[in-house]
PDB file of N, CA and C in Angstrom:
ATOM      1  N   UNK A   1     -43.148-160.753  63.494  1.00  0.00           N
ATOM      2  CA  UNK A   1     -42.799-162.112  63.850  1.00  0.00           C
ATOM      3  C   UNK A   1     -43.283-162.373  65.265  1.00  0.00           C
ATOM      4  N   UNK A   2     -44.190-163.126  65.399  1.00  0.00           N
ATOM      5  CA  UNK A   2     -44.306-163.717  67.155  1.00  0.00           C
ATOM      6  C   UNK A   2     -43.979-165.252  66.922  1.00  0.00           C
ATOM      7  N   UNK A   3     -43.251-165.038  68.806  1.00  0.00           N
ATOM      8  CA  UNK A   3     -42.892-166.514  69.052  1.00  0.00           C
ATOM      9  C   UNK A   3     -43.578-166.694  70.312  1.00  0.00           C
ATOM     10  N   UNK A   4     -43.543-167.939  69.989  1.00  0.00           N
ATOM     11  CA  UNK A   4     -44.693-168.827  71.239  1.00  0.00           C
ATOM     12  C   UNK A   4     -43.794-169.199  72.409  1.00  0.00           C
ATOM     13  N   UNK A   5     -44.486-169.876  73.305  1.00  0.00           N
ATOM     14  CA  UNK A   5     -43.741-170.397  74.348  1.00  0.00           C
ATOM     15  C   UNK A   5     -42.704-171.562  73.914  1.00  0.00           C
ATOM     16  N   UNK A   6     -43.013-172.203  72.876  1.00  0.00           N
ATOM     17  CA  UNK A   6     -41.793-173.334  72.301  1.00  0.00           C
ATOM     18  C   UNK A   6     -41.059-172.963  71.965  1.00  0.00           C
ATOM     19  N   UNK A   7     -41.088-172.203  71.412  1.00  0.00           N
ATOM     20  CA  UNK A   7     -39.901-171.241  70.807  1.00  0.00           C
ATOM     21  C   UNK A   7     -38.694-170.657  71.854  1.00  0.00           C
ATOM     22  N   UNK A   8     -39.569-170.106  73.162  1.00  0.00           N
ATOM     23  CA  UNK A   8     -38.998-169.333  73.757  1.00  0.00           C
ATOM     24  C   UNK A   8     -38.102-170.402  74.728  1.00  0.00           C
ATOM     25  N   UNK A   9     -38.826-171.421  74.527  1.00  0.00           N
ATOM     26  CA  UNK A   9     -38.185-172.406  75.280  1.00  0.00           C
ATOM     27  C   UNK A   9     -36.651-172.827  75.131  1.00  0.00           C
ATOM     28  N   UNK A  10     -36.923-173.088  73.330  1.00  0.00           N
ATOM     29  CA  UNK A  10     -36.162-173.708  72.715  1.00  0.00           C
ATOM     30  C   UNK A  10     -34.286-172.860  72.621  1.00  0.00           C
ATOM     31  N   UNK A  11     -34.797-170.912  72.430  1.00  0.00           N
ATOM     32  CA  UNK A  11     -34.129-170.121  72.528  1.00  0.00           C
ATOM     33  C   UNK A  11     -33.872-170.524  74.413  1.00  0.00           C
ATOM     34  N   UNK A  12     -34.180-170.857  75.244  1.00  0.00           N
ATOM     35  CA  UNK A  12     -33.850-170.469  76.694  1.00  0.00           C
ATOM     36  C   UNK A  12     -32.330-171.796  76.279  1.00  0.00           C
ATOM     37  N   UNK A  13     -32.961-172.767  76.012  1.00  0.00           N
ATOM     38  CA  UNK A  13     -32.247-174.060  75.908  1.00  0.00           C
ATOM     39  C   UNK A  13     -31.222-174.097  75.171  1.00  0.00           C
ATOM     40  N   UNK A  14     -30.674-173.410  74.243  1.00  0.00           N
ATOM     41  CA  UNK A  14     -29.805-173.134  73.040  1.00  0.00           C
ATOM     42  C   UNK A  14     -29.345-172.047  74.077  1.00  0.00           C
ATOM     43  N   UNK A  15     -29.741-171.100  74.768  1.00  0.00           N
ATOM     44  CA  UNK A  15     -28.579-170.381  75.349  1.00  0.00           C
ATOM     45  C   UNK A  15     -27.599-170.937  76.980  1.00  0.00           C
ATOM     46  N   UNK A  16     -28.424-171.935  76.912  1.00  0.00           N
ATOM     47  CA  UNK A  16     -28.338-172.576  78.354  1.00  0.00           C
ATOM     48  C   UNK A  16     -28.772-171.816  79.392  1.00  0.00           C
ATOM     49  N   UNK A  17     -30.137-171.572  79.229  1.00  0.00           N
ATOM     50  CA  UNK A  17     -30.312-170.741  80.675  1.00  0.00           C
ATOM     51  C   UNK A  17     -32.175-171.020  81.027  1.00  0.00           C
ATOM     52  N   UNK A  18     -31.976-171.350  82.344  1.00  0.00           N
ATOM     53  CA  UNK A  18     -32.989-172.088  83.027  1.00  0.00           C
ATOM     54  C   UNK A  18     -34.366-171.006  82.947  1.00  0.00           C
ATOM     55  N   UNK A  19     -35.524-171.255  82.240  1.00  0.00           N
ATOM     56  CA  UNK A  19     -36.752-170.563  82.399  1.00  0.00           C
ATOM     57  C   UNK A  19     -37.474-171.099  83.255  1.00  0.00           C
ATOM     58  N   UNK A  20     -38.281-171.085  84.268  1.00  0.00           N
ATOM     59  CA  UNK A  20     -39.338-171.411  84.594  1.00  0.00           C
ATOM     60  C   UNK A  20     -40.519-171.777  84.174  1.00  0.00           C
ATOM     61  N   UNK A  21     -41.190-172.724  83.782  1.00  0.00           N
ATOM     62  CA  UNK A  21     -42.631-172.894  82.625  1.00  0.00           C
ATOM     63  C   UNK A  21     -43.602-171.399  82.401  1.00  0.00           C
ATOM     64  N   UNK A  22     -43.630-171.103  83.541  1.00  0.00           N
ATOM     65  CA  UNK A  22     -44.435-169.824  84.110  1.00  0.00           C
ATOM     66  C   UNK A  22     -43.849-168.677  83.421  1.00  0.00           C
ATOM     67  N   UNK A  23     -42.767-168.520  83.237  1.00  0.00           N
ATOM     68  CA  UNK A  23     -42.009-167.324  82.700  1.00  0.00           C
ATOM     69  C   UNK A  23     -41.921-166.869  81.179  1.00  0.00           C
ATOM     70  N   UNK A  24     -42.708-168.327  80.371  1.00  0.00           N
ATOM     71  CA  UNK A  24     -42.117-168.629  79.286  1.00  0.00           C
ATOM     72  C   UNK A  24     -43.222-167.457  78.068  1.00  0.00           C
ATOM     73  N   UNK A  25     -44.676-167.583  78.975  1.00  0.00           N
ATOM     74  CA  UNK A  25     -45.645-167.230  77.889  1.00  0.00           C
ATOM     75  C   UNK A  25     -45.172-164.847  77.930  1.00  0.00           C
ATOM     76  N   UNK A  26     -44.633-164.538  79.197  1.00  0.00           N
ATOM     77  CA  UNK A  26     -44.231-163.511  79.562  1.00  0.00           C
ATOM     78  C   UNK A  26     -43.327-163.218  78.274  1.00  0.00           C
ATOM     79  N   UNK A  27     -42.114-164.167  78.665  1.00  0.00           N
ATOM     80  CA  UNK A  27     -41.001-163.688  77.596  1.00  0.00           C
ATOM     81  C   UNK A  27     -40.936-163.423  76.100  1.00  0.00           C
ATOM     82  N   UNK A  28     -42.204-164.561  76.067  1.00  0.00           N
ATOM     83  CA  UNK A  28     -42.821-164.791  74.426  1.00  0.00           C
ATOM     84  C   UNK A  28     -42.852-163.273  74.250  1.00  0.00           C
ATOM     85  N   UNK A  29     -43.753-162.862  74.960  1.00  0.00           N
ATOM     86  CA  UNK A  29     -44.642-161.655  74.637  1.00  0.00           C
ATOM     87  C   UNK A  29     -43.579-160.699  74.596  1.00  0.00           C
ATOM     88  N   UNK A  30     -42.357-160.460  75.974  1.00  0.00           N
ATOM     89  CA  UNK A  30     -41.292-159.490  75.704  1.00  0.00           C
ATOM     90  C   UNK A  30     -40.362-159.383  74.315  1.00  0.00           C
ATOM     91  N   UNK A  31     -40.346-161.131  74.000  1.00  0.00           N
ATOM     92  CA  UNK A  31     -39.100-161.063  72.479  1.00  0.00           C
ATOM     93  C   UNK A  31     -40.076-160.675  71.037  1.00  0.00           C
ATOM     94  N   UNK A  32     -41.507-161.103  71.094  1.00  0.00           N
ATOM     95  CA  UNK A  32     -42.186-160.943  70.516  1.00  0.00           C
ATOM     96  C   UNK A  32     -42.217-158.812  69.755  1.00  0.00           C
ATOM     97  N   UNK A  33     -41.920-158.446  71.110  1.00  0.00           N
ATOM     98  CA  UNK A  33     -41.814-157.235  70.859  1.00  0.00           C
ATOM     99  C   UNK A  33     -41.028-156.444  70.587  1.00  0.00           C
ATOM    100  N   UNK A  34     -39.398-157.241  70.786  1.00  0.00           N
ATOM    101  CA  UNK A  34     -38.367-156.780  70.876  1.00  0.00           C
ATOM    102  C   UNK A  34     -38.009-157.257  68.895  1.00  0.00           C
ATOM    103  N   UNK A  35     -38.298-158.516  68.756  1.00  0.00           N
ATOM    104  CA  UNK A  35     -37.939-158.358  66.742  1.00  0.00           C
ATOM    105  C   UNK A  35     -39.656-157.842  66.412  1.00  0.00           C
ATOM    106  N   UNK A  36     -40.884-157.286  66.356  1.00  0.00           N
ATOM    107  CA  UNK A  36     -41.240-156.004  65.946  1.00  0.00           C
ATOM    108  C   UNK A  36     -40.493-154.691  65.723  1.00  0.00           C
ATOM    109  N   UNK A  37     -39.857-154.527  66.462  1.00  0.00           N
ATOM    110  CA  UNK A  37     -39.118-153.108  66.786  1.00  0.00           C
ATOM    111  C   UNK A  37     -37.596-153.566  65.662  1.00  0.00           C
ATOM    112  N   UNK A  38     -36.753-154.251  65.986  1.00  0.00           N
ATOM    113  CA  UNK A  38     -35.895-155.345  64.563  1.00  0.00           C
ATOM    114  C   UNK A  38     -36.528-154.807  63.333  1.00  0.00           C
ATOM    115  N   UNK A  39     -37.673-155.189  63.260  1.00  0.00           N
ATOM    116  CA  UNK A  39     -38.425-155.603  61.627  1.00  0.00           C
ATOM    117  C   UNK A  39     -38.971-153.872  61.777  1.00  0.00           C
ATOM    118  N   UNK A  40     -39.079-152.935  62.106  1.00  0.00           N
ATOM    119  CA  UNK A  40     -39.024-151.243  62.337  1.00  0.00           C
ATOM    120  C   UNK A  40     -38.064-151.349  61.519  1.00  0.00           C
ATOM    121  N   UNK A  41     -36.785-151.414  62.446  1.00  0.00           N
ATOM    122  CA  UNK A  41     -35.642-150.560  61.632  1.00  0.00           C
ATOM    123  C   UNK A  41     -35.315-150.802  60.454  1.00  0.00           C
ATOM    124  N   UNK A  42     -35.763-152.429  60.212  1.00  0.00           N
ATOM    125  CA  UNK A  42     -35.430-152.836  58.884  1.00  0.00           C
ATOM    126  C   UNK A  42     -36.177-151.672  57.515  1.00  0.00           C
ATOM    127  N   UNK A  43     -37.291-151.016  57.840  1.00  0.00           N
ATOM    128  CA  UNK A  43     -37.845-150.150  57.259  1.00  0.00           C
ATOM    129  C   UNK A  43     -36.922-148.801  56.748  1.00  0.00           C
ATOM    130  N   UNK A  44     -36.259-148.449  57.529  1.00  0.00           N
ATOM    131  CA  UNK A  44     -35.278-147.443  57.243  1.00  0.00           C
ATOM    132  C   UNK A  44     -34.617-147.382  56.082  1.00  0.00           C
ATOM    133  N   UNK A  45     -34.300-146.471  55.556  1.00  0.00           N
ATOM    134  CA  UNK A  45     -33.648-146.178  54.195  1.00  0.00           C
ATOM    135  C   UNK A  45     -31.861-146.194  54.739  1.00  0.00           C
ATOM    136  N   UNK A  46     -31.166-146.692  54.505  1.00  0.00           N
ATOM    137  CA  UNK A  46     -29.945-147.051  54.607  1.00  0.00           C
ATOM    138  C   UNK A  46     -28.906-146.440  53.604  1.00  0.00           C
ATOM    139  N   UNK A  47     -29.393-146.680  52.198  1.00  0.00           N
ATOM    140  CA  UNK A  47     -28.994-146.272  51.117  1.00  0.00           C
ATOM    141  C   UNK A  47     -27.962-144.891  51.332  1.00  0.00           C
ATOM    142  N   UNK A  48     -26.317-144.827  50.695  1.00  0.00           N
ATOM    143  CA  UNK A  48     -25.517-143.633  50.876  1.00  0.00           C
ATOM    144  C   UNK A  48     -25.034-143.788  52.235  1.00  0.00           C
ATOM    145  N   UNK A  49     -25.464-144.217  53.152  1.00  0.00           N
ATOM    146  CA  UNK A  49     -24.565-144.297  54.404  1.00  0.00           C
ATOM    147  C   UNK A  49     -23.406-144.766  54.640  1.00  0.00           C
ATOM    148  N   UNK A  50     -22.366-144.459  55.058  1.00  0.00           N
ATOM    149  CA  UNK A  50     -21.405-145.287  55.145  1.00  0.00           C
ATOM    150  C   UNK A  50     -21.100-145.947  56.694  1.00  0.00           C
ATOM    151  N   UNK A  51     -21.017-147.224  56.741  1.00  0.00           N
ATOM    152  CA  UNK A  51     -20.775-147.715  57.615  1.00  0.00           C
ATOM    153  C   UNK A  51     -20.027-147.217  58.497  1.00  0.00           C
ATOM    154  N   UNK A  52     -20.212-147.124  60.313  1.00  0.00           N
ATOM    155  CA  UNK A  52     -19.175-146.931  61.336  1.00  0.00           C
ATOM    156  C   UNK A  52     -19.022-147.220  62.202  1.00  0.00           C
ATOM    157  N   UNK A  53     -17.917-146.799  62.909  1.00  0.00           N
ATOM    158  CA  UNK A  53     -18.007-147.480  64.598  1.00  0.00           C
ATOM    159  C   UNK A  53     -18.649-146.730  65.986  1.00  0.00           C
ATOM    160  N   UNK A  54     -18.576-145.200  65.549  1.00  0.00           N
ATOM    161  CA  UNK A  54     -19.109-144.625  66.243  1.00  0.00           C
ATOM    162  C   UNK A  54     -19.979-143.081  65.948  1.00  0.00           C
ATOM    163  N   UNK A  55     -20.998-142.447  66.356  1.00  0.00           N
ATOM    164  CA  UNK A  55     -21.212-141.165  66.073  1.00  0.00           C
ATOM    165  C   UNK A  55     -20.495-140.137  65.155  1.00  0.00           C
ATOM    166  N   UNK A  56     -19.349-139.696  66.577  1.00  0.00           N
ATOM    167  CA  UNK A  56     -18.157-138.982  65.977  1.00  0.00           C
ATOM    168  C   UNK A  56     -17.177-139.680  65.084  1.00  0.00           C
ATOM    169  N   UNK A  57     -16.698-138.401  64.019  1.00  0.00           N
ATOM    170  CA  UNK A  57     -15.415-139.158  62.861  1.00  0.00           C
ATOM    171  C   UNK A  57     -14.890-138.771  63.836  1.00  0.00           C
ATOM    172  N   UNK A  58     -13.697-139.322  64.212  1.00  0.00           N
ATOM    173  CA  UNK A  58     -12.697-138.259  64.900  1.00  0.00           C
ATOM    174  C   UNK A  58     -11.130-139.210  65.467  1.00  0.00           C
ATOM    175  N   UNK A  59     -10.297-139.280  65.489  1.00  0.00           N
ATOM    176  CA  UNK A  59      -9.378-139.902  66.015  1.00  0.00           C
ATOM    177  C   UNK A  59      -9.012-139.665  66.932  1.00  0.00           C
ATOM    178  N   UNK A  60      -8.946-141.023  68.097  1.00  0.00           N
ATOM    179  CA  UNK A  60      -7.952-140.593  68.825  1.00  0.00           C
ATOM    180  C   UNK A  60      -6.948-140.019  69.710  1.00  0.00           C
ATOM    181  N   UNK A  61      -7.096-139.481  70.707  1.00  0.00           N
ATOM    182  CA  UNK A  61      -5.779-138.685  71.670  1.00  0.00           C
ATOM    183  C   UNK A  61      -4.726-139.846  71.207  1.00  0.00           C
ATOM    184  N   UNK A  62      -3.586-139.760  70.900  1.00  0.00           N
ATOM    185  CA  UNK A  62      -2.642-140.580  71.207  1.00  0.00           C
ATOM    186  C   UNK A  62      -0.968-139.585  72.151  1.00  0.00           C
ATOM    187  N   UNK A  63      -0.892-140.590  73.053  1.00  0.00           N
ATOM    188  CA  UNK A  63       0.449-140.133  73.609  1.00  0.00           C
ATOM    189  C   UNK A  63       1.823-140.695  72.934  1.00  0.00           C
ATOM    190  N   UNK A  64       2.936-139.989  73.353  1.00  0.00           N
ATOM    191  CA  UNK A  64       4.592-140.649  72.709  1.00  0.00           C
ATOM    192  C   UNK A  64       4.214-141.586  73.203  1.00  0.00           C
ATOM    193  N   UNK A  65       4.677-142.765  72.318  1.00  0.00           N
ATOM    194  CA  UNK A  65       5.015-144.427  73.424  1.00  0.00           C
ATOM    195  C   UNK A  65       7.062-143.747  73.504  1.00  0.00           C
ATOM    196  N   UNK A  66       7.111-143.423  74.848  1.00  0.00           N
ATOM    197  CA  UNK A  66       8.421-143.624  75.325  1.00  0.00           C
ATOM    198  C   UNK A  66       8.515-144.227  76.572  1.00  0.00           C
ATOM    199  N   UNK A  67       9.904-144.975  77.045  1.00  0.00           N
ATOM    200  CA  UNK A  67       9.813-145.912  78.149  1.00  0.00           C
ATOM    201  C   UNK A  67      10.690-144.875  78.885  1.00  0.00           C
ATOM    202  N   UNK A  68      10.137-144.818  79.874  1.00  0.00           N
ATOM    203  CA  UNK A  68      10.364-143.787  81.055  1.00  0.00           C
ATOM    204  C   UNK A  68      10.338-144.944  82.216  1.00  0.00           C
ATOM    205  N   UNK A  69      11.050-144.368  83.490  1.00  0.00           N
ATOM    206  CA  UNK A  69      11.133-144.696  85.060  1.00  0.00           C
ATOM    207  C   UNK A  69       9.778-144.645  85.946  1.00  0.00           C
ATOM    208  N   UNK A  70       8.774-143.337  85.053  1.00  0.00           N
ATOM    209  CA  UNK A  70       8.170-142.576  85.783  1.00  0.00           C
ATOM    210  C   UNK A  70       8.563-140.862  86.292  1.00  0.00           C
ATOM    211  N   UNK A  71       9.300-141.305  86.771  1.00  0.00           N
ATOM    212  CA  UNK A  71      10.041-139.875  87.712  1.00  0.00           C
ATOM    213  C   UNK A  71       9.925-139.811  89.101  1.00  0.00           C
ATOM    214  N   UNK A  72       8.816-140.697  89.448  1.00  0.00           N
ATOM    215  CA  UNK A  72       8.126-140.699  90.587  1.00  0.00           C
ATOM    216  C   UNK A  72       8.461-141.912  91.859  1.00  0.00           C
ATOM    217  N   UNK A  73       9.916-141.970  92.157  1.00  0.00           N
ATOM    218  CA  UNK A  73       9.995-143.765  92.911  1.00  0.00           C
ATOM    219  C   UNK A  73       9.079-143.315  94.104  1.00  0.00           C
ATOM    220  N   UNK A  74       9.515-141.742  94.754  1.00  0.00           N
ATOM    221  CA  UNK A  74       8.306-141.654  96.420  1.00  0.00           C
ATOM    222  C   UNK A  74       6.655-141.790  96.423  1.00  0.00           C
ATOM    223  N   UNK A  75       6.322-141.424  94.998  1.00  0.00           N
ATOM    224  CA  UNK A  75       5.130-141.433  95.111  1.00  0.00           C
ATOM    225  C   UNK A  75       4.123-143.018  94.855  1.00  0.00           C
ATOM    226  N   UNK A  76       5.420-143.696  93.921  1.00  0.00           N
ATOM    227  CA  UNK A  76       4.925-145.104  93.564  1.00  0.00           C
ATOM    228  C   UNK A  76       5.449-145.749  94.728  1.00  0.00           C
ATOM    229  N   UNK A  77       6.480-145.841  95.753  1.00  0.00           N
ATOM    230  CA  UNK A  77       6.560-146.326  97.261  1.00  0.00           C
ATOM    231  C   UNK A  77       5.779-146.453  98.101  1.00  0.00           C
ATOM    232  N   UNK A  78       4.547-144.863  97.963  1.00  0.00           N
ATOM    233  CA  UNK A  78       3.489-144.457  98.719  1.00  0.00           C
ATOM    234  C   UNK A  78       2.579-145.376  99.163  1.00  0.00           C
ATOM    235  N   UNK A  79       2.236-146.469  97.972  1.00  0.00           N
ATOM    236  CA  UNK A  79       1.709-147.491  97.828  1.00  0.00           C
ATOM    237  C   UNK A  79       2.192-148.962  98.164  1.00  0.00           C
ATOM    238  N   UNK A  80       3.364-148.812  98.370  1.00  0.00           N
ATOM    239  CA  UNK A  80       3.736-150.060  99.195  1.00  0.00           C
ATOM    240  C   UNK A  80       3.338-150.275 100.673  1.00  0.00           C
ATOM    241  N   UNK A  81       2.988-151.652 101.080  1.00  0.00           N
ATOM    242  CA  UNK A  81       2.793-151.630 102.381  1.00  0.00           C
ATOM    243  C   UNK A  81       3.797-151.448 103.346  1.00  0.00           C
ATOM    244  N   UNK A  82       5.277-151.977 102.920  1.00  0.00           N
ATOM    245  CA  UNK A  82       6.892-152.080 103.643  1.00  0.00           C
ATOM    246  C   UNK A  82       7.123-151.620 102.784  1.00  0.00           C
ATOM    247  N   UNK A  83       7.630-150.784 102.444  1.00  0.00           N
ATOM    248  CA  UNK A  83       8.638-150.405 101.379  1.00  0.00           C
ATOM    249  C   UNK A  83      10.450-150.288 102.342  1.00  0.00           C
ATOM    250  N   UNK A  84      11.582-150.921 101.456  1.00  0.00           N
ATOM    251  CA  UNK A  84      12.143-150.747 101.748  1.00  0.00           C
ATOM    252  C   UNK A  84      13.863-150.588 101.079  1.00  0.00           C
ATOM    253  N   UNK A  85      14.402-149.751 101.428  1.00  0.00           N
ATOM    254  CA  UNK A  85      15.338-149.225 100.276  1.00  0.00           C
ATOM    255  C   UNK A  85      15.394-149.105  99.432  1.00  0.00           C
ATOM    256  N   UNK A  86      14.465-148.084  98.968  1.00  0.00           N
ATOM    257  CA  UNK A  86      13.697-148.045  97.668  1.00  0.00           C
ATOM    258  C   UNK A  86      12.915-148.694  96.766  1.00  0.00           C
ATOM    259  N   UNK A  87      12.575-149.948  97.337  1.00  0.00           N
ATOM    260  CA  UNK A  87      12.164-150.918  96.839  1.00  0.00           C
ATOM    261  C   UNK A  87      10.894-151.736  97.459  1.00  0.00           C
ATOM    262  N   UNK A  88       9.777-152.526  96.968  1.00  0.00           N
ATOM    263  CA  UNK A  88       8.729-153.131  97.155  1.00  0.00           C
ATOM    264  C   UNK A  88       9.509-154.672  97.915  1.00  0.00           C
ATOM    265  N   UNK A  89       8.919-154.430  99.106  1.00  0.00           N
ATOM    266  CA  UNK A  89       8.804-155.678  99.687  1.00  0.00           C
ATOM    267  C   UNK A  89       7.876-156.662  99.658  1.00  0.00           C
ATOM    268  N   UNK A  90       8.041-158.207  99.732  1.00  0.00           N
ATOM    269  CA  UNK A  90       7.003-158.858  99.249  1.00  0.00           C
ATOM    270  C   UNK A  90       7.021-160.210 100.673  1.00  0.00           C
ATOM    271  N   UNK A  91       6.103-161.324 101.086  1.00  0.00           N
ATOM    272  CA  UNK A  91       6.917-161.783 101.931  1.00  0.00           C
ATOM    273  C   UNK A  91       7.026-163.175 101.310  1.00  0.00           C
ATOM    274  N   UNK A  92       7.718-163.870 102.394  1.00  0.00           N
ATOM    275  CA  UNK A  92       8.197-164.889 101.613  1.00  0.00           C
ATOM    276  C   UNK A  92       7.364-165.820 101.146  1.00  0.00           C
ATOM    277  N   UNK A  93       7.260-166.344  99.923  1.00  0.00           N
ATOM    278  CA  UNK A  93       6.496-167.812  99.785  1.00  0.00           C
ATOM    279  C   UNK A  93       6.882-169.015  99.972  1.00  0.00           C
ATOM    280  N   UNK A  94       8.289-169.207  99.841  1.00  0.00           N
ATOM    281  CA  UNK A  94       8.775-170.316  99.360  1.00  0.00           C
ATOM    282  C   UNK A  94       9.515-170.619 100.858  1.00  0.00           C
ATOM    283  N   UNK A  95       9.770-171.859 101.484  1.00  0.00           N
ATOM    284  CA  UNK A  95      10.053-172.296 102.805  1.00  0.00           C
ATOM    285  C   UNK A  95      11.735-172.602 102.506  1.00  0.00           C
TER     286      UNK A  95
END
């Protein structure tokens, strides 16, 4: 499949994005090459495969969902700028 500069235009314009006139006969030639390589894979034998999402079968790490404190109030404080009586200080917004 090759596309011309109208084309490429037409694709710039349908995605909303500004080409330069100058840029247009370039890109031809880049998309031009990019569905060659499309119309490749289409060649491939597919047949018996089963569809997936990734490489590996594999599931998963999953952790307990339990609701915990942490354990940690000094180390999550660490990160406050004021911390004070155990607690996150914030300053005021409201007058």
């Amino acid at each position: 499949m090759s596309l011309d500069s109208k084309t490429v235009a037409h694709i710039a314009t349908l995605a909303r994005i500004r080409v330069p006139e100058s840029d247009l006969p370039g890109l031809a030639q880049e998309l031009t090459g990019i569905m060659a390589w499309i119309e490749q894979l289409n060649e491939v034998d597919t047949k018996g495969v089963q569809p997936m999402s990734g490489v590996l079968a594999r599931d998963l790490p999953r952790r307990a969902d339990v609701v915990n404190d942490g354990g940690n109030p000094d180390k999550v404080l660490a990160n406050a700028p004021e911390p004070a009586h155990g607690f996150f200080t914030v300053p005021k917004v409201i007058e």
